[in-house]
C-alpha atoms as a PDB file:
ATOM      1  CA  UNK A   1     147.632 145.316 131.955  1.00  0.00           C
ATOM      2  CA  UNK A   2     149.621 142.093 131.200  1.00  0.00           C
ATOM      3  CA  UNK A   3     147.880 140.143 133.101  1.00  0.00           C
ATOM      4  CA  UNK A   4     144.241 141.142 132.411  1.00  0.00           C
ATOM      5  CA  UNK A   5     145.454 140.690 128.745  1.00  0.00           C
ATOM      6  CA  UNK A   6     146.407 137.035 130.071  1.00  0.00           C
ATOM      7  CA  UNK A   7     143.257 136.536 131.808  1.00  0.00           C
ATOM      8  CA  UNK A   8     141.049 137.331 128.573  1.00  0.00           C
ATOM      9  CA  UNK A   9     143.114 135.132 126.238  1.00  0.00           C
ATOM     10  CA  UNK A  10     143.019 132.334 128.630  1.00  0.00           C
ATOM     11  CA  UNK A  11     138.857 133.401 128.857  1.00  0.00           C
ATOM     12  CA  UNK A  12     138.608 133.369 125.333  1.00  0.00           C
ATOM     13  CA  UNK A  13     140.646 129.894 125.331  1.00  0.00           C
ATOM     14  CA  UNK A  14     138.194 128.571 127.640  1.00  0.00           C
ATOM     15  CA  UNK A  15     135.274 129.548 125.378  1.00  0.00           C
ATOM     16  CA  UNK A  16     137.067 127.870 121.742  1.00  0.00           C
ATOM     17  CA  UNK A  17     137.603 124.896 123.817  1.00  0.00           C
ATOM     18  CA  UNK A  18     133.986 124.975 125.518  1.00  0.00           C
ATOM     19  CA  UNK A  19     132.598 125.207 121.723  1.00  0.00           C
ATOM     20  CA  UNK A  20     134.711 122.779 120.031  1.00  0.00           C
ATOM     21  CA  UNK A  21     133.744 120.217 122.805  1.00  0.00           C
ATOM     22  CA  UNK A  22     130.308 121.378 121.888  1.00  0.00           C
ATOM     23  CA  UNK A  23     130.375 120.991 118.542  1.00  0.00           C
ATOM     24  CA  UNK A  24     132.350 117.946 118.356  1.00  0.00           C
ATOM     25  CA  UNK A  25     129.222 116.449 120.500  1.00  0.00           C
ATOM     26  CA  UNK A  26     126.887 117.674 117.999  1.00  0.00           C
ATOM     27  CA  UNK A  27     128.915 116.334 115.004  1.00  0.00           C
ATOM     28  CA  UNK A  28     128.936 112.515 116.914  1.00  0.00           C
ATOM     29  CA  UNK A  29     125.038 112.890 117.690  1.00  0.00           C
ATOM     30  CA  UNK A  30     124.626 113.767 113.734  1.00  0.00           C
ATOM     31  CA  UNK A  31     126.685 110.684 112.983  1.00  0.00           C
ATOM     32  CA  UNK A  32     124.735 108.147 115.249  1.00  0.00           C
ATOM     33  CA  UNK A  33     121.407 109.325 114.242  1.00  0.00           C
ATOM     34  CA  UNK A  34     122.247 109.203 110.590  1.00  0.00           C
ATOM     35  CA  UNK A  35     123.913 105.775 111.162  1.00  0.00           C
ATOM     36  CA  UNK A  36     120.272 104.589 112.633  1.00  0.00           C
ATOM     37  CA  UNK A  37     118.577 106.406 109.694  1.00  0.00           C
ATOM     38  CA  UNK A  38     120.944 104.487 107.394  1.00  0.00           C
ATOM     39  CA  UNK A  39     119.696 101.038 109.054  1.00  0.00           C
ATOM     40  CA  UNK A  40     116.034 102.164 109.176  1.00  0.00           C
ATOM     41  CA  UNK A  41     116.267 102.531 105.549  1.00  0.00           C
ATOM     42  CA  UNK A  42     118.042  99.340 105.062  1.00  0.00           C
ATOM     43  CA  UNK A  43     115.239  97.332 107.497  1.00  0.00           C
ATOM     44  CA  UNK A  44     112.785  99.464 105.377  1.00  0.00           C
ATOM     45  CA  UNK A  45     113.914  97.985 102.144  1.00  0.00           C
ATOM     46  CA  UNK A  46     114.475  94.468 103.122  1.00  0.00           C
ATOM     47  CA  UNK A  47     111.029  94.330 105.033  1.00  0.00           C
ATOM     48  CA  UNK A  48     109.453  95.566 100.878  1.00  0.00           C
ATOM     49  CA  UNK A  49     111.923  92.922  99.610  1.00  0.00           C
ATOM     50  CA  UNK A  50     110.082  90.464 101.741  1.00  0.00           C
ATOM     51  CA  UNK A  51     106.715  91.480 101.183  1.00  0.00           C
ATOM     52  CA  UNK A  52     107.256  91.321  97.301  1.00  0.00           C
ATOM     53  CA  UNK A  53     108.070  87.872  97.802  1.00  0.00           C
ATOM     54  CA  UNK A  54     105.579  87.074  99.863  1.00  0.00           C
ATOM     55  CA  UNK A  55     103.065  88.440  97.261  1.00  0.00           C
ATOM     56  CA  UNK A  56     104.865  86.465  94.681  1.00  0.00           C
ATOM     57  CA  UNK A  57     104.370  83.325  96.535  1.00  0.00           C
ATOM     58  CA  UNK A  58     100.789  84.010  97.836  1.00  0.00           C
ATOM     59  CA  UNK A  59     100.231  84.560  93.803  1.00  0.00           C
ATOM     60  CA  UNK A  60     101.677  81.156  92.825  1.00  0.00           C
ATOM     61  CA  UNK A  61      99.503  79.319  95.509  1.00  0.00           C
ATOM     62  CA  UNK A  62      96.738  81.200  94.247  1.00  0.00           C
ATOM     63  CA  UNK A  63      97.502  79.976  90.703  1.00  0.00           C
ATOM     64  CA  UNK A  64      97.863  76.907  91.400  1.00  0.00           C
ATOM     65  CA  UNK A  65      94.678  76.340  93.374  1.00  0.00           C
ATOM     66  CA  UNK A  66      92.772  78.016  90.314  1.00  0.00           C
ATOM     67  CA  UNK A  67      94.167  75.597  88.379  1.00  0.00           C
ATOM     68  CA  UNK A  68      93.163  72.715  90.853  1.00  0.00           C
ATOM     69  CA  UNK A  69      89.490  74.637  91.566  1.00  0.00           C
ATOM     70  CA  UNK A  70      88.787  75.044  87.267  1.00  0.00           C
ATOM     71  CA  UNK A  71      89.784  71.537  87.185  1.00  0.00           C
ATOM     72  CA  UNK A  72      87.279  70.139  89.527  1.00  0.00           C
ATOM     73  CA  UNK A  73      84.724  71.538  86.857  1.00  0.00           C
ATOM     74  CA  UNK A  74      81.997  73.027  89.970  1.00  0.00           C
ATOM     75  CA  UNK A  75      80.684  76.402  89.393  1.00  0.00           C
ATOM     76  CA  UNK A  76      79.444  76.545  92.919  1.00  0.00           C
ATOM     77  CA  UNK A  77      83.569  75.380  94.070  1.00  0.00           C
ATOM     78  CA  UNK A  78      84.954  77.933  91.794  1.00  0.00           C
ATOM     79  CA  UNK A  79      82.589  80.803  92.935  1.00  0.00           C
ATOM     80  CA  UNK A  80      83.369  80.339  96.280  1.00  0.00           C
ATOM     81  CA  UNK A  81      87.455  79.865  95.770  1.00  0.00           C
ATOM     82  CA  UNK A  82      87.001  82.937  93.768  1.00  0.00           C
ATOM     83  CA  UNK A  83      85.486  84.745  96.025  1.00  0.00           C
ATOM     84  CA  UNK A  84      87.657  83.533  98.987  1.00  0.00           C
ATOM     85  CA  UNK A  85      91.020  84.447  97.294  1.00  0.00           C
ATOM     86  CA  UNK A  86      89.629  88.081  96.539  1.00  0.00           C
ATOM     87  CA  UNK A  87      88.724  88.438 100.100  1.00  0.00           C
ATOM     88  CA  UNK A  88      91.791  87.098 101.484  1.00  0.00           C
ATOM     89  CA  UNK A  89      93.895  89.420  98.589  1.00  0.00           C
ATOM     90  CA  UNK A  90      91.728  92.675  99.562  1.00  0.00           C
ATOM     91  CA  UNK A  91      92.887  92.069 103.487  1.00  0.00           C
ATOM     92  CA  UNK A  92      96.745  91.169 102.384  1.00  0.00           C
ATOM     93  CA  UNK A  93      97.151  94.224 100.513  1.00  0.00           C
ATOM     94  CA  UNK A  94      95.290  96.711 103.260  1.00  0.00           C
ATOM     95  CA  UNK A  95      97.415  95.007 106.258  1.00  0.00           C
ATOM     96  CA  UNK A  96     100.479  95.347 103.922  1.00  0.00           C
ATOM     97  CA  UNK A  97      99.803  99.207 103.043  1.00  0.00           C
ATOM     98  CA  UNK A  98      99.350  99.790 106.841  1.00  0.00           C
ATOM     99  CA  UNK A  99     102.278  97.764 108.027  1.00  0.00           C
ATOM    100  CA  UNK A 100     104.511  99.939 105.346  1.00  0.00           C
ATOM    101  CA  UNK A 101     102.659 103.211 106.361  1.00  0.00           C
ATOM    102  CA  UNK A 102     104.061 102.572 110.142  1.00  0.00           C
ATOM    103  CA  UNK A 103     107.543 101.322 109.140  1.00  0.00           C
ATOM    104  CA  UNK A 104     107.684 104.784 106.680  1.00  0.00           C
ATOM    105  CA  UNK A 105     106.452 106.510 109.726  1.00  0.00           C
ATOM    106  CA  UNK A 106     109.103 105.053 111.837  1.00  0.00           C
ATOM    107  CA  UNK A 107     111.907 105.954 109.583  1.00  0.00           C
ATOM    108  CA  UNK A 108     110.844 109.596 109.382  1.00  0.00           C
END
């Protein structure tokens, strides 16, 4: 009787153990993917931090070559660089949108 009683606790030993080691795994795996999730997000933010400034600076050079296109005084000039910049804005902001669709994508 003594030693079946032995024999089960040492089972049920075995088991804890086999669980704990199992669980402890599981904990580490939680910890490294929410460590990656943690730098996605940061990557994720510094990539929008980048493309605000971009946009900021694609706005001053587009100022500034308004100001040098009205200058010149040539309707035909200023259509044109009008035009242009809207074009060139309308295909900045869609390849933008899609590159922070995929990088949202990616971190989910």
């Amino acid at each position: 009787l003594e030693d079946g009683l032995q024999s089960s606790k040492a089972a049920q030993e075995a088991q804890l153990q086999a669980r704990l080691a199992t669980l402890k795994e599981r904990r580490k795996a939680a910890m490294v993917k929410e460590s990656s999730l943690a730098q996605d997000r940061e990557l994720l933010l510094q990539a929008e931090e980048a493309s605000a400034l971009a946009r900021q600076l694609h706005q001053e050079a587009e100022a500034k070559a308004m100001e040098e296109t009205f200058a010149s005084g040539d309707q035909t000039t200023i259509e044109t660089t009008v035009h242009t910049m809207l074009e060139q804005r309308h295909v900045r902001e869609e390849t933008e949108l899609g590159q922070r669709l995929l990088e949202w994508k990616r971190v989910e």
